[in-house]
Protein backbone atom coordinates (compact mmCIF):
# COMPACT_ATOMS: atom_id res chain seq x y z
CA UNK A 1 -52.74 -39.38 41.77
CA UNK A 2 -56.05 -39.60 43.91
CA UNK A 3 -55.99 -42.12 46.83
CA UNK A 4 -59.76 -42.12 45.80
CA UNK A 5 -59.12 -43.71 42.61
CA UNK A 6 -56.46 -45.69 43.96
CA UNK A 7 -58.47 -47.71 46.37
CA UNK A 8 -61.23 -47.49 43.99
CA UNK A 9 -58.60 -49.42 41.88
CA UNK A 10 -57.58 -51.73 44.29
CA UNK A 11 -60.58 -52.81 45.57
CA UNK A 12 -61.61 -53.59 41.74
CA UNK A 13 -58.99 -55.65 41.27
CA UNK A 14 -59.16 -57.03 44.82
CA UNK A 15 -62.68 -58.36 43.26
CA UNK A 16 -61.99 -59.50 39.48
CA UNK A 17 -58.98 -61.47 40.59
CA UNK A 18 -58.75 -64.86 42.56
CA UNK A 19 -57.08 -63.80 45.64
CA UNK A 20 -56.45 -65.47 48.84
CA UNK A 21 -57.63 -63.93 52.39
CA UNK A 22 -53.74 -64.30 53.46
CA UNK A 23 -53.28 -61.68 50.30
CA UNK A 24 -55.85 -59.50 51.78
CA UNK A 25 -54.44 -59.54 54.70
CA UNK A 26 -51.05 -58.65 53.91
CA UNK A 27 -52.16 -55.56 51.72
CA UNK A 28 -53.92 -54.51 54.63
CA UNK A 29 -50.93 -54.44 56.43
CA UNK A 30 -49.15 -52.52 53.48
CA UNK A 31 -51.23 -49.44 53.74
CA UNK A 32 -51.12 -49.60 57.28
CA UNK A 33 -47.75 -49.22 57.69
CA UNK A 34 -47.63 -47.94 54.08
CA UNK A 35 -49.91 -45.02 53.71
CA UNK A 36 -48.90 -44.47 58.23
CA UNK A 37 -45.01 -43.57 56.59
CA UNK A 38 -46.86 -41.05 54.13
CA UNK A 39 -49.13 -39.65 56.35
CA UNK A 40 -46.03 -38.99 59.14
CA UNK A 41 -44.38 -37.55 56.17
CA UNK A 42 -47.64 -35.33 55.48
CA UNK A 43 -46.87 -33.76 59.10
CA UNK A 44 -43.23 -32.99 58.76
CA UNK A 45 -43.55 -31.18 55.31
CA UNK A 46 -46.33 -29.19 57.23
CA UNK A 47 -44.11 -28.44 59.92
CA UNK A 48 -41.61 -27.53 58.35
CA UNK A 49 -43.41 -24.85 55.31
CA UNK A 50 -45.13 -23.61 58.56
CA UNK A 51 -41.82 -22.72 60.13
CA UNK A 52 -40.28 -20.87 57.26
CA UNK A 53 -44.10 -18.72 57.18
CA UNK A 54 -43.24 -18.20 60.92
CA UNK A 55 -39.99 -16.40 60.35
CA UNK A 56 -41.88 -13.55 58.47
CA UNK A 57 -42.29 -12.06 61.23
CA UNK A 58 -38.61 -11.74 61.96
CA UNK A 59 -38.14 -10.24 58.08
CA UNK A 60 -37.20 -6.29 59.06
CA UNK A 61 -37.28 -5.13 55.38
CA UNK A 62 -40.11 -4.77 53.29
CA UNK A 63 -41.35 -7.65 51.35
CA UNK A 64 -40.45 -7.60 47.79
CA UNK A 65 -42.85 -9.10 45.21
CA UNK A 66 -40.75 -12.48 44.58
CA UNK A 67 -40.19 -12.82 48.72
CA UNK A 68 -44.46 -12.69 48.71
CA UNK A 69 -45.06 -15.08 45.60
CA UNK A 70 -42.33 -17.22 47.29
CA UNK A 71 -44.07 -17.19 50.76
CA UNK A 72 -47.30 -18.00 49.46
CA UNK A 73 -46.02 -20.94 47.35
CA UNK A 74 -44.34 -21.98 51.37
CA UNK A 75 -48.43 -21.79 52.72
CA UNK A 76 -49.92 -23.59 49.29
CA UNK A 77 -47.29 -26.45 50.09
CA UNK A 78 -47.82 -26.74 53.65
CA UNK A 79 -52.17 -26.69 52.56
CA UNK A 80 -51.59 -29.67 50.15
CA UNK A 81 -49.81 -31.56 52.37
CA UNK A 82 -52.68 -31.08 54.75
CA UNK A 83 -55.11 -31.79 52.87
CA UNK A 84 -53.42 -35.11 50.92
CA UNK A 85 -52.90 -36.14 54.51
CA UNK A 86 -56.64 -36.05 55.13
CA UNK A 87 -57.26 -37.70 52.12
CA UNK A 88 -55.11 -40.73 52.98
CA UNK A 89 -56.14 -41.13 55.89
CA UNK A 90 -59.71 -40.71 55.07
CA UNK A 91 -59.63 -42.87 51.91
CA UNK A 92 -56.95 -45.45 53.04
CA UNK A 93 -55.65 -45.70 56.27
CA UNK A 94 -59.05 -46.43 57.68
CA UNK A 95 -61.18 -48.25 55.52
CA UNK A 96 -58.12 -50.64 54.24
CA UNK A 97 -55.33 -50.24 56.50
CA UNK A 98 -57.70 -50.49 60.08
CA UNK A 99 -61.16 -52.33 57.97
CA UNK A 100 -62.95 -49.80 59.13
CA UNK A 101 -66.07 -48.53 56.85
CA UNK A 102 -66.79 -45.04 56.83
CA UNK A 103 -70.58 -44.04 56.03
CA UNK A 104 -72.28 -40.85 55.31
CA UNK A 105 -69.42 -38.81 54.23
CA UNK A 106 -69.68 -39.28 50.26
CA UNK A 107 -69.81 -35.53 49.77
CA UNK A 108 -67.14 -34.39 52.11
CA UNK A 109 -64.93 -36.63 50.17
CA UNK A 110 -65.71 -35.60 47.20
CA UNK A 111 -65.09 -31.75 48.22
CA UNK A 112 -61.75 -32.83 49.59
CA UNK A 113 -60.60 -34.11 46.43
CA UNK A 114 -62.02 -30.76 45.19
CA UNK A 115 -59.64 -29.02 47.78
CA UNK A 116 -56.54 -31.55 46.57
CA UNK A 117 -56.62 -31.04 43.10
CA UNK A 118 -57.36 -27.27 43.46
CA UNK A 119 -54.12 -27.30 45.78
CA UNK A 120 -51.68 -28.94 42.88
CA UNK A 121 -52.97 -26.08 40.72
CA UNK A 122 -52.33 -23.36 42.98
CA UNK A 123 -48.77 -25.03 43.74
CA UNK A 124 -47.95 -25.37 40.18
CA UNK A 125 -49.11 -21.76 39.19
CA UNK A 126 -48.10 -20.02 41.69
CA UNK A 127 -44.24 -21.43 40.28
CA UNK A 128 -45.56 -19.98 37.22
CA UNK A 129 -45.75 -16.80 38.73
CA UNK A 130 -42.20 -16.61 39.94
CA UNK A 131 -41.08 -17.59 36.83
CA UNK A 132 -43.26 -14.33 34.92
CA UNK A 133 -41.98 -12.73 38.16
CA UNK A 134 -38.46 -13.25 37.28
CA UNK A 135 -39.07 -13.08 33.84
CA UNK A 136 -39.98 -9.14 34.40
CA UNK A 137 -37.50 -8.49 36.66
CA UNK A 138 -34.66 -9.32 34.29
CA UNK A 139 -36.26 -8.61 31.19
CA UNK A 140 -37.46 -4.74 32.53
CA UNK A 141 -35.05 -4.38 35.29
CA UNK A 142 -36.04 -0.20 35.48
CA UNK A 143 -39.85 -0.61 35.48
CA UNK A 144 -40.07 -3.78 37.45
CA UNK A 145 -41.13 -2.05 40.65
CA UNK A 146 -44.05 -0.26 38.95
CA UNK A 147 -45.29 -3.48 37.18
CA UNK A 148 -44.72 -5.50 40.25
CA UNK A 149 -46.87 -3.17 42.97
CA UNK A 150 -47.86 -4.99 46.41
CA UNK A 151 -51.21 -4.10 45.35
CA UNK A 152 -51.05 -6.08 41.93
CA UNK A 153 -48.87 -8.54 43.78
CA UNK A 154 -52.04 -9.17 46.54
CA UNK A 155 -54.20 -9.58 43.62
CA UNK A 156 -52.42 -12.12 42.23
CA UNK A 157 -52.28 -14.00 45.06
CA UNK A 158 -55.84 -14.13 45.70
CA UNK A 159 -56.82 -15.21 42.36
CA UNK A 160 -53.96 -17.88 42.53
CA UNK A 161 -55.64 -19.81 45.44
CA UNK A 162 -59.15 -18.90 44.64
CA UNK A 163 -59.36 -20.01 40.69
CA UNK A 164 -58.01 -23.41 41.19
CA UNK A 165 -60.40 -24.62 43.58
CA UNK A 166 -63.63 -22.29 41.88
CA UNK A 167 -62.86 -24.26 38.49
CA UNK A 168 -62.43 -28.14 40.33
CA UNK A 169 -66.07 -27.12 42.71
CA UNK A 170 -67.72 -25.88 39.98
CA UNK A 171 -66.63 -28.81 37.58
CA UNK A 172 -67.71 -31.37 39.53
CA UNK A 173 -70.89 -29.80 39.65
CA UNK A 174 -71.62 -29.41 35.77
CA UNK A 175 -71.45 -33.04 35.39
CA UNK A 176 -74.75 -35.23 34.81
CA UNK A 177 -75.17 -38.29 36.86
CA UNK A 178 -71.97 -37.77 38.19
CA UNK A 179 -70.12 -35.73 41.35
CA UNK A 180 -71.96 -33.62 43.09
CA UNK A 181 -75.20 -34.16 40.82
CA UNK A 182 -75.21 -37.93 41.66
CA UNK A 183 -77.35 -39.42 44.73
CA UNK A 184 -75.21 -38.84 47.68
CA UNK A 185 -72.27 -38.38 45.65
CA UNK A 186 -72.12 -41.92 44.92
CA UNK A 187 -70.99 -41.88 41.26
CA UNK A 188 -67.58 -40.66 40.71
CA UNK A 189 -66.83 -42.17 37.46
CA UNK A 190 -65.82 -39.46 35.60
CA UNK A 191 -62.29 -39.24 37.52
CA UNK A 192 -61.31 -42.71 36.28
CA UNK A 193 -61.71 -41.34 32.94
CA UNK A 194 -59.39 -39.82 30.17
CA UNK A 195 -61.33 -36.53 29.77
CA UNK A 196 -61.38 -35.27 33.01
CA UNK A 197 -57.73 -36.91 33.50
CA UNK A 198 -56.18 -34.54 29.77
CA UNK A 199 -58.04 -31.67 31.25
CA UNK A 200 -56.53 -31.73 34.78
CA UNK A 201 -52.76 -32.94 32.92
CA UNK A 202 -53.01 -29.81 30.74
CA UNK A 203 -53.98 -27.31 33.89
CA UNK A 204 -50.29 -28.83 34.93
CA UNK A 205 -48.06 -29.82 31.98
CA UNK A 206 -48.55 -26.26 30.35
CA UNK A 207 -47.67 -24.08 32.34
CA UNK A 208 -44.81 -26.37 33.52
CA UNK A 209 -43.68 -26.10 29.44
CA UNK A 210 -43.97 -22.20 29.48
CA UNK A 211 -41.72 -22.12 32.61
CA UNK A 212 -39.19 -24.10 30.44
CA UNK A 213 -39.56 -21.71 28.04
CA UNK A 214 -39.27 -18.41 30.03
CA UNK A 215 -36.45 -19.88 32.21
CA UNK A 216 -34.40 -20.86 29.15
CA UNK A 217 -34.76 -17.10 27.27
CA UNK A 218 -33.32 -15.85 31.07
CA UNK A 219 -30.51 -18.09 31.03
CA UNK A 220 -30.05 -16.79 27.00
CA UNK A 221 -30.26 -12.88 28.80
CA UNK A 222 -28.37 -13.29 31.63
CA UNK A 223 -25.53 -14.99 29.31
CA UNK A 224 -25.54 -12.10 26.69
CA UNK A 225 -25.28 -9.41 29.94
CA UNK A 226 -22.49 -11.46 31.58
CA UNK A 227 -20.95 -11.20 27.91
CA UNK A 228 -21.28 -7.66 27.42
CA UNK A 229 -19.95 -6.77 31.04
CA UNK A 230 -16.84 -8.65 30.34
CA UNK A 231 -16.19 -7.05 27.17
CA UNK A 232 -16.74 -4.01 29.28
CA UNK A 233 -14.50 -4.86 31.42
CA UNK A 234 -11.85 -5.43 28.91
CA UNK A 235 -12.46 -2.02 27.32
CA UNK A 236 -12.61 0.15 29.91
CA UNK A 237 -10.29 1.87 32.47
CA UNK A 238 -10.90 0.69 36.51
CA UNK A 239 -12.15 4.28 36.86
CA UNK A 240 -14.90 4.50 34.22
CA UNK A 241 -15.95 1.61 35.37
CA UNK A 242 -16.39 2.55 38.72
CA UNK A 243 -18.37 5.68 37.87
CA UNK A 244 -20.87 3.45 35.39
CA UNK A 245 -21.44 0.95 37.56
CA UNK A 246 -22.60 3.78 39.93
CA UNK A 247 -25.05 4.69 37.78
CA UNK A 248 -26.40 1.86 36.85
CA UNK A 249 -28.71 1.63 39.64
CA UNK A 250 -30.43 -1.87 38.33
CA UNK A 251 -27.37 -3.95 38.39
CA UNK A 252 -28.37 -4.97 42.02
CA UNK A 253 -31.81 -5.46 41.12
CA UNK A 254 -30.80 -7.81 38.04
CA UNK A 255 -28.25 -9.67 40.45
CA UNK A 256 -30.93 -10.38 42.55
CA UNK A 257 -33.28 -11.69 40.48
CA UNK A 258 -30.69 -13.88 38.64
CA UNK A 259 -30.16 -15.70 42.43
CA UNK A 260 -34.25 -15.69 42.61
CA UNK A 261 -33.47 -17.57 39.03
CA UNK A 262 -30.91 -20.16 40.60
CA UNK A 263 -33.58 -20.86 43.57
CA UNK A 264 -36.92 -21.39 41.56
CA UNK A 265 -34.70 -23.56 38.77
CA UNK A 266 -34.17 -25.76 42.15
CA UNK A 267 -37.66 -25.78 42.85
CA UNK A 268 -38.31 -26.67 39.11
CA UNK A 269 -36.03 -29.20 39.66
CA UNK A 270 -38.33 -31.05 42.45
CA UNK A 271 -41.23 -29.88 40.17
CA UNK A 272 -40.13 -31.95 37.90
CA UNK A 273 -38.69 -35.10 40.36
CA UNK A 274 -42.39 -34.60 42.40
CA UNK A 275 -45.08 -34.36 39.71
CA UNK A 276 -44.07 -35.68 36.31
CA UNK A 277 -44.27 -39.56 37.73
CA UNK A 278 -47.58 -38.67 39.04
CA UNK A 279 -48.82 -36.69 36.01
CA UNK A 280 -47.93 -39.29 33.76
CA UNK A 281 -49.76 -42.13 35.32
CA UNK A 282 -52.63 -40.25 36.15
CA UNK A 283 -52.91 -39.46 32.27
CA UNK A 284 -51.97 -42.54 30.54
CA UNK A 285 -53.58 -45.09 33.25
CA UNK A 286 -57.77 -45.39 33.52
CA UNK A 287 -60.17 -47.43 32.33
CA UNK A 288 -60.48 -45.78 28.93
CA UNK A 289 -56.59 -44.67 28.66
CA UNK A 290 -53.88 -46.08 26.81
CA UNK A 291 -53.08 -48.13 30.28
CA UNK A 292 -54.63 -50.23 32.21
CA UNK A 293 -54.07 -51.85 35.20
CA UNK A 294 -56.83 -54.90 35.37
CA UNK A 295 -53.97 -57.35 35.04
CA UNK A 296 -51.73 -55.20 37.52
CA UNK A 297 -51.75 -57.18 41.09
CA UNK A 298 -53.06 -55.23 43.87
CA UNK A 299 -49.26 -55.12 45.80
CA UNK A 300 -48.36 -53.44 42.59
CA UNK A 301 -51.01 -50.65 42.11
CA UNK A 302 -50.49 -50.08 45.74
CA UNK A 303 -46.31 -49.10 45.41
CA UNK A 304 -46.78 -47.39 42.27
CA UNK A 305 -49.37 -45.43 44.18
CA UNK A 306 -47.29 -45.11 47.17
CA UNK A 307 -43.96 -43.85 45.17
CA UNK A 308 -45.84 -41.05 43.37
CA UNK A 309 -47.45 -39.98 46.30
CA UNK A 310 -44.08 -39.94 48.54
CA UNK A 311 -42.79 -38.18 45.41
CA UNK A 312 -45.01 -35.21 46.13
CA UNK A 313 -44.92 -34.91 49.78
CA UNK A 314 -40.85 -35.21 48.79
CA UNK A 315 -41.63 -32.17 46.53
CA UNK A 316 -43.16 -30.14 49.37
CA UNK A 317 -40.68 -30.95 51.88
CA UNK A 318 -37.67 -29.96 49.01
CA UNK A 319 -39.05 -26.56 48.51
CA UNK A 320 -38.56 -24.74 52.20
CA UNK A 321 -35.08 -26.39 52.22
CA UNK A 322 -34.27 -23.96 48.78
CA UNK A 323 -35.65 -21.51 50.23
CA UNK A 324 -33.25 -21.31 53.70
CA UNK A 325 -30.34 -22.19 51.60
CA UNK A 326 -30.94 -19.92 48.70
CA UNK A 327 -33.11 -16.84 49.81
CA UNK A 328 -31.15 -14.17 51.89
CA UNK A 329 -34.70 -12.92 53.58
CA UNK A 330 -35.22 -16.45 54.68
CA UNK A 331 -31.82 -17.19 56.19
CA UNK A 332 -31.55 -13.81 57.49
CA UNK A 333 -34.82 -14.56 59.43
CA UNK A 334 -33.96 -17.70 60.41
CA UNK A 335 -31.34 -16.80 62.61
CA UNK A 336 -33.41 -13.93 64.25
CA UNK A 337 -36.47 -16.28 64.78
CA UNK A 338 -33.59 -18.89 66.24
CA UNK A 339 -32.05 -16.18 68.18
CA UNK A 340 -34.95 -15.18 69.57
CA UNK A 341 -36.31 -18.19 71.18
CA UNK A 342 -32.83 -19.61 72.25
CA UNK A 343 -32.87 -15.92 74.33
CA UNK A 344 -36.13 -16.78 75.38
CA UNK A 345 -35.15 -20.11 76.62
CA UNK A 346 -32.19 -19.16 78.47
CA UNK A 347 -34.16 -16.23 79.75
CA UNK A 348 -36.72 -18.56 81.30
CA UNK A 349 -33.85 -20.92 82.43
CA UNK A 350 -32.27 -17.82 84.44
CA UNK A 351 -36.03 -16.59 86.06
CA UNK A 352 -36.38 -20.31 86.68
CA UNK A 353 -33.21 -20.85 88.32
CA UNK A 354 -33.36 -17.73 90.59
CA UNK A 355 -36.74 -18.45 91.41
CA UNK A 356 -35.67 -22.16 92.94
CA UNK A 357 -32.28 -20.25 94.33
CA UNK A 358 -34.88 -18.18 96.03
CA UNK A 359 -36.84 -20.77 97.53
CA UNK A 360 -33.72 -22.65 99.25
CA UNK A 361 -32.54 -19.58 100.59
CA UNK A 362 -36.18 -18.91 102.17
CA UNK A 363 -36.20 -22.69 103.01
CA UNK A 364 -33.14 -22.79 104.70
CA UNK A 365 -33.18 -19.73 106.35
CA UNK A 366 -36.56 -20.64 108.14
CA UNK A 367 -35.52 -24.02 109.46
CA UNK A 368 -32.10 -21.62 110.63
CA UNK A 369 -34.93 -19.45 112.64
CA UNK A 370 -36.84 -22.82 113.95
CA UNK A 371 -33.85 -24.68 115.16
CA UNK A 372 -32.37 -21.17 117.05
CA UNK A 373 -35.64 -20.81 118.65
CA UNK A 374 -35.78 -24.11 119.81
């Protein structure tokens, strides 16, 4: 879960076992191709959360509520892709993959692993706010909008990136001898063991089990309403239909919200593919865990390691792709943003191209002038 712990890992083991410098070597050469393939991976999943925040600015309609929880979960992926890029390149690439030690910067580390873990919580609750999100929408279809204000919305946003990383800083403060309160930041025990590890599991697996829960009582609703329309249906003549359905002004609100269901069951989806392989190791392997991995080679530790981590950056990378192919705001958007600079480019193509037309014409018809004069 923490490249920290991970090279902390393989170093230990790197040191307890008999191995040969022509082992060393070639697990240097692992992470720095290895952890170089993650990192590159790191930059893409930025680029591309960073382009769907972009095309806000090509959305004409107002945001709704579930358009601004989804756009914020867009920025927390493209910030912990950022900032587990940092930490692998702080933590592995360069003092395994390139040898090189780094000094001085026990602190900063530490705070970035403050900023990582803070940025799986803000990922993972801010998909429990789309699901409570949803949850309203379909559950109170009428007074939705009133519960759901951009000004309760904003709120909740703040608090969703602020709390994470508040609780992580000021936990790694409280600790005696350890964190923050050790010399220089020195002693970070108290990640490679099982209380910190349930504590940070728990800030992930339950909410992940009440999203289960809320998404399966929507399915339950949006069964019994597709029941009770088609018995409707069945009943009624084409013309009483027509005038209730006209009245029923939160049919397109509920159909809306059950596609915002389809998309974030996706993204549950790659929840689920991304994080429970990580989750799972992280809790059951430490040195005071069920698990552990003293009799694990190094090559080992290092593709487990490098299989959850690709998992996650996979995760962040799967989520803006839902969101084009799901999210009518998005796709909409898209083609505007697309549209625009394609216009753009052919605009400057045209000045260009004039411009040059331009200068031959002035070219040619001064050496006309110079060779009449002469």
């Amino acid at each position: 879960m923490s490249t920290e712990l991970m090279n902390a890992t393989m170093i230990n083991e790197m040191t307890q076992s008999e191995i040969t410098s022509s082992e060393i070597k070639n697990i240097k050469i692992l992470y720095l191709y290895g952890v170089s393939l993650l990192m590159l991976f790191c930059v893409i999943s930025i680029i591309v959360n960073i382009k769907i925040l972009i095309t806000t600015f090509w959305i004409k309609c107002p945001l709704s509520p579930t358009l601004y929880i989804s756009l914020s979960l867009t920025g927390a992926d493209a910030f912990s892709s950022f900032f587990l890029g940092i930490e692998l390149l702080l933590n592995s690439f360069i003092p395994i993959g390139l040898g090189i030690e780094l000094k001085g910067i026990n602190c900063f580390l530490l705070a970035l692993e403050v900023v990582r873990l803070g940025s799986v919580i803000i990922t993972v609750y801010h998909l429990l706010a789309l699901a409570v999100n949803h949850y309203l929408g379909i559950l109170k279809p009428l007074h939705y909008l009133s519960i759901m204000t951009h000004r309760k919305t904003k709120i909740l946003l703040i608090l969703l990136w602020m709390l994470p990383i508040s609780f992580f800083a000021v936990y790694f403060n409280l600790i005696e001898n350890n964190g923050f309160q050790s010399e220089g930041c020195r002693n970070n025990m108290f990640l490679r063991h099982q209380k910190f590890r349930i504590i940070f599991s728990n800030l992930v697996f339950w909410p992940f089990v009440l999203m289960v829960y809320i998404y399966i009582h929507i399915l339950y609703i949006v069964k019994r309403h597709q029941t009770i329309r088609l018995r409707f249906y069945e009943a009624g003549s084409p013309a009483q239909i027509r005038t209730t359905l006209r009245k029923n002004s939160n049919i397109k609100q509920m159909t809306r919200n059950f596609r915002a269901v389809h998309t974030t069951l996706y993204i549950l989806g790659s929840f689920v593919v991304g994080w429970m392989p990580a989750i799972i190791t992280f809790v059951l392997v430490c040195d005071d865990c069920i698990l552990q991995l003293n009799r694990v080679s190094a090559r080992v530790i290092f593709f487990i390691h490098v299989i959850n981590n690709g998992l996650i950056i996979l995760k962040t990378l799967v989520n803006p792709i839902i969101y084009a192919a799901q999210m009518d705001e998005i796709k909409i958007a898209t083609r505007r943003m697309h549209d625009a600079f394609c216009g753009w480019s052919k605009l400057t193509h045209f000045t260009t191209g004039r411009r040059i037309n331009s200068v031959r014409k002035r070219t040619e018809t001064e050496r006309s002038i110079g060779e009449t004069a002469l």
